[in-house]
Protein backbone atom coordinates (compact mmCIF):
# COMPACT_ATOMS: atom_id res chain seq x y z
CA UNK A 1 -6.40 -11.17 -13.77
CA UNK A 2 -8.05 -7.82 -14.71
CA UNK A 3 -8.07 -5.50 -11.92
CA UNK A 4 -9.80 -1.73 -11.66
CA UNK A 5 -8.61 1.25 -9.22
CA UNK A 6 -11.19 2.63 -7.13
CA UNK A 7 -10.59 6.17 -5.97
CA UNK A 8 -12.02 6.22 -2.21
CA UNK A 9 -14.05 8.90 -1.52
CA UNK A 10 -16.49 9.43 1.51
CA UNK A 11 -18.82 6.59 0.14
CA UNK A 12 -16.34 3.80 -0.06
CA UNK A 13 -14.46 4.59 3.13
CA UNK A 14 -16.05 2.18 5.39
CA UNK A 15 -15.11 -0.54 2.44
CA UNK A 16 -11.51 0.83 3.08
CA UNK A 17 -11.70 0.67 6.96
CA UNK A 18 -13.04 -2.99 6.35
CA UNK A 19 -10.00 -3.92 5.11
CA UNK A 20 -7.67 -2.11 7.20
CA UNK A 21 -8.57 -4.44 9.75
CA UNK A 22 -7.99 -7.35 7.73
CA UNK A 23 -4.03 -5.50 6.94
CA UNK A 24 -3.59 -4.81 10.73
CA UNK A 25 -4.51 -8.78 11.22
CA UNK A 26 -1.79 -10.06 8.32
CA UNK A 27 0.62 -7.14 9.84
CA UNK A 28 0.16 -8.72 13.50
CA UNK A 29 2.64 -11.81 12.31
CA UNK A 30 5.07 -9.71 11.20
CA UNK A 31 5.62 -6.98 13.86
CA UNK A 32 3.03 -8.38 16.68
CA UNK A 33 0.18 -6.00 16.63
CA UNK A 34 -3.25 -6.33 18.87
CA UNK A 35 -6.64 -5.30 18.98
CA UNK A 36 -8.33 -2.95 21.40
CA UNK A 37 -11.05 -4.72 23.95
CA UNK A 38 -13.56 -4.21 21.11
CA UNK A 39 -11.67 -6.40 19.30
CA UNK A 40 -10.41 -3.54 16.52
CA UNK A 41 -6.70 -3.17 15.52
CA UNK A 42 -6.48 0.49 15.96
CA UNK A 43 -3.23 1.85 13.84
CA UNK A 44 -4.97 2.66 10.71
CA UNK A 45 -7.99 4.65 13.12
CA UNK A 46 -6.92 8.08 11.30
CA UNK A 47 -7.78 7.29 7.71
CA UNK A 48 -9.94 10.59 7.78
CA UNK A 49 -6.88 12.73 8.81
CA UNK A 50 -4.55 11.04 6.56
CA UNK A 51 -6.74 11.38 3.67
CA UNK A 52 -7.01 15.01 4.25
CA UNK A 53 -3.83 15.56 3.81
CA UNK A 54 -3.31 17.68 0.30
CA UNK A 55 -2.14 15.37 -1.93
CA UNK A 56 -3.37 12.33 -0.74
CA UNK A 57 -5.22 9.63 -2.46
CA UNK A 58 -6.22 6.23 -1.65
CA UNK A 59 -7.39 3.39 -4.22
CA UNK A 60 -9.52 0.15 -3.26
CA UNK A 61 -8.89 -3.07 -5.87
CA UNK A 62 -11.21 -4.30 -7.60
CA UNK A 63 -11.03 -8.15 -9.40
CA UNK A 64 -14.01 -10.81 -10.74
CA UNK A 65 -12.52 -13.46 -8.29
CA UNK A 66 -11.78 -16.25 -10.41
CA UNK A 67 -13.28 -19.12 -8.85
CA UNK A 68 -17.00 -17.35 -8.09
CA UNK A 69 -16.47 -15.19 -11.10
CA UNK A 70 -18.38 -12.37 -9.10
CA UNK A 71 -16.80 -8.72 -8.51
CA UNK A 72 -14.94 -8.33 -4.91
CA UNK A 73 -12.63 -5.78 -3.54
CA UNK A 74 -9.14 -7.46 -2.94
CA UNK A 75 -6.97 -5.39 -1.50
CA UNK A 76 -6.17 -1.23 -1.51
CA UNK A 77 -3.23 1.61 -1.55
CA UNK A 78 -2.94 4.32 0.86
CA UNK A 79 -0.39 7.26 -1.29
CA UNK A 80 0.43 10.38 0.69
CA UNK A 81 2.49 13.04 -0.02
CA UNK A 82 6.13 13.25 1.67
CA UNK A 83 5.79 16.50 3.87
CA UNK A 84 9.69 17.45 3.76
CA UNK A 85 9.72 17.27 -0.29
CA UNK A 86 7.45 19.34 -2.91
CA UNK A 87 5.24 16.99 -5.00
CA UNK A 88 7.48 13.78 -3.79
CA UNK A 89 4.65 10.79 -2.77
CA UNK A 90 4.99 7.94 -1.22
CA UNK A 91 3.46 4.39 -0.78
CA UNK A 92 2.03 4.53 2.87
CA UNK A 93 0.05 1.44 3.26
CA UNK A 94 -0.71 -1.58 0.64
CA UNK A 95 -2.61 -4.32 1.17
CA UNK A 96 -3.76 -7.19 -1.29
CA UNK A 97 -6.21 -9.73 0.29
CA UNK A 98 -4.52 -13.48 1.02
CA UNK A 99 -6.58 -14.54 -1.97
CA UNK A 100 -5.01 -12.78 -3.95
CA UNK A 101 -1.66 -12.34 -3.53
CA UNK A 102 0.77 -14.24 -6.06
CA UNK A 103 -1.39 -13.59 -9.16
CA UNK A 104 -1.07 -10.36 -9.85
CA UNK A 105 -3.33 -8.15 -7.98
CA UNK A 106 -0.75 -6.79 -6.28
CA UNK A 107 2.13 -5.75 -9.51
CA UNK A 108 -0.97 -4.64 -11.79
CA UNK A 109 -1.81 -2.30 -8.79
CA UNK A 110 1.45 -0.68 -7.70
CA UNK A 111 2.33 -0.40 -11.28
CA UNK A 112 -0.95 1.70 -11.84
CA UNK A 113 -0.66 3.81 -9.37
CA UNK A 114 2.83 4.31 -9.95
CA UNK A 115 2.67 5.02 -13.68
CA UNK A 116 -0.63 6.93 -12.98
CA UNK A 117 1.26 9.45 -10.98
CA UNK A 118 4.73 10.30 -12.19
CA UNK A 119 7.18 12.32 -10.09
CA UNK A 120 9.50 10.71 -7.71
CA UNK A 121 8.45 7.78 -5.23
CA UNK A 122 9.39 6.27 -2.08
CA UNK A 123 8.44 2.68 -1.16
CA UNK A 124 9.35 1.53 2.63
CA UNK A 125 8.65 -1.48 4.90
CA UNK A 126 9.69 -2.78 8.07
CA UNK A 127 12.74 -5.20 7.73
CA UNK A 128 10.92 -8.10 9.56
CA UNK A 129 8.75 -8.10 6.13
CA UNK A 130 11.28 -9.19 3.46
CA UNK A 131 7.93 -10.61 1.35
CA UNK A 132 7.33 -6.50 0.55
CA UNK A 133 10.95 -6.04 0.42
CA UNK A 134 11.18 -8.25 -2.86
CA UNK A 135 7.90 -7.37 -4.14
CA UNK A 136 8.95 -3.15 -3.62
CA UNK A 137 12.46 -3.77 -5.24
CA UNK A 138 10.71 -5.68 -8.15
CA UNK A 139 8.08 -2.89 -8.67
CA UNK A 140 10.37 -0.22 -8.58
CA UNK A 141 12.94 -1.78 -11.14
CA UNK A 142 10.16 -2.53 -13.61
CA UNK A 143 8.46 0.87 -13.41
CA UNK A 144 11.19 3.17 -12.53
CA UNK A 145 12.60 5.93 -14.85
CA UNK A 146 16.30 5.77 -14.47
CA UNK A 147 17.77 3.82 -11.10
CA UNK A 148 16.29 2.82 -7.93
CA UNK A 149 18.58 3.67 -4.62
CA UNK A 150 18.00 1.36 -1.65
CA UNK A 151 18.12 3.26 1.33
CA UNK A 152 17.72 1.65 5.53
CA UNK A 153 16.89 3.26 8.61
CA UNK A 154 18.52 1.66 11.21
CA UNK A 155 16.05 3.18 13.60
CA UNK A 156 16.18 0.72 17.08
CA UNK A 157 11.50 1.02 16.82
CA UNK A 158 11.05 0.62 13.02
CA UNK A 159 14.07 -0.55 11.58
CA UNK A 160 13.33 -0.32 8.19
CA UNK A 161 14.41 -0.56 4.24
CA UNK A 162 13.66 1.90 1.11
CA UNK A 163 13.46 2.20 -2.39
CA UNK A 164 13.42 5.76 -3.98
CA UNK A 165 12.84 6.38 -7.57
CA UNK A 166 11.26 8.35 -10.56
CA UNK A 167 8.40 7.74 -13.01
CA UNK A 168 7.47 9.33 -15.72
């Protein structure tokens, strides 16, 4: 399946936002999340702020969905910047719609983004979500230059596991 990177800029953030709700939902299984009284998961509220950040980018995915062979976002990427480490980025959020997953949206993506952007990666998730655990260490073997080392927090709120590596 063909898939195209969409920077987001100020037009195509409420097309981001969309599907940030749509991530918070598919997160809820895994760690329990809930909505507001408007119904509206609220964690990924400060898109604007995080965007700001220098350094950070965010991509929506675009595919011709196969089965109504018209054009449809499918999921998106959320990169910013690790603060304690110069030029070091790191996946922040990633999302590929339900749809989608399991024919490569999801690979073609990361590997775009991280091949797109050498210098030195981290990729984390929360240890309930051993789907993105295999996916991450998968991604990172295939595009990294030189090793990937696994790292865990054993943090008691977020437990959670980590790949760091290079591209080039």
């Amino acid at each position: 399946m063909n898939i195209d990177l969409d920077v987001v800029d100020a037009a195509s953030l409420p097309a981001l936002a969309a599907l940030a709700q749509l991530y918070q939902y598919d997160f809820s299984e895994i760690e329990g999340g809930v909505t507001g009284t408007d119904g509206r998961y609220r964690y990924l509220d400060d898109l604007d702020s995080r965007l700001s950040q220098p350094g950070a980018t965010a991509w929506l995915f675009r595919v011709v969905d196969p089965q109504l062979n018209v054009e449809t976002l499918a999921g998106f990427a959320l990169v910013l910047p690790i603060t304690d480490s110069s030029g070091d980025r790191a996946i922040d959020e990633f999302f590929v719609l339900r749809k989608y997953r399991r024919l490569g949206v999801g690979r073609a993506a990361a590997t775009a983004i991280l091949r797109g952007t050498p210098g030195r990666w981290i990729v984390q998730g929360t240890r309930h979500n051993a789907v993105a655990r295999a996916f991450w260490r998968a991604v990172a073997r295939d595009v990294a230059d030189g090793g990937v080392q696994s790292a865990e927090n054993p943090d008691v709120t977020y437990p959670a596991w980590g790949y760091l590596f290079r591209t080039t």
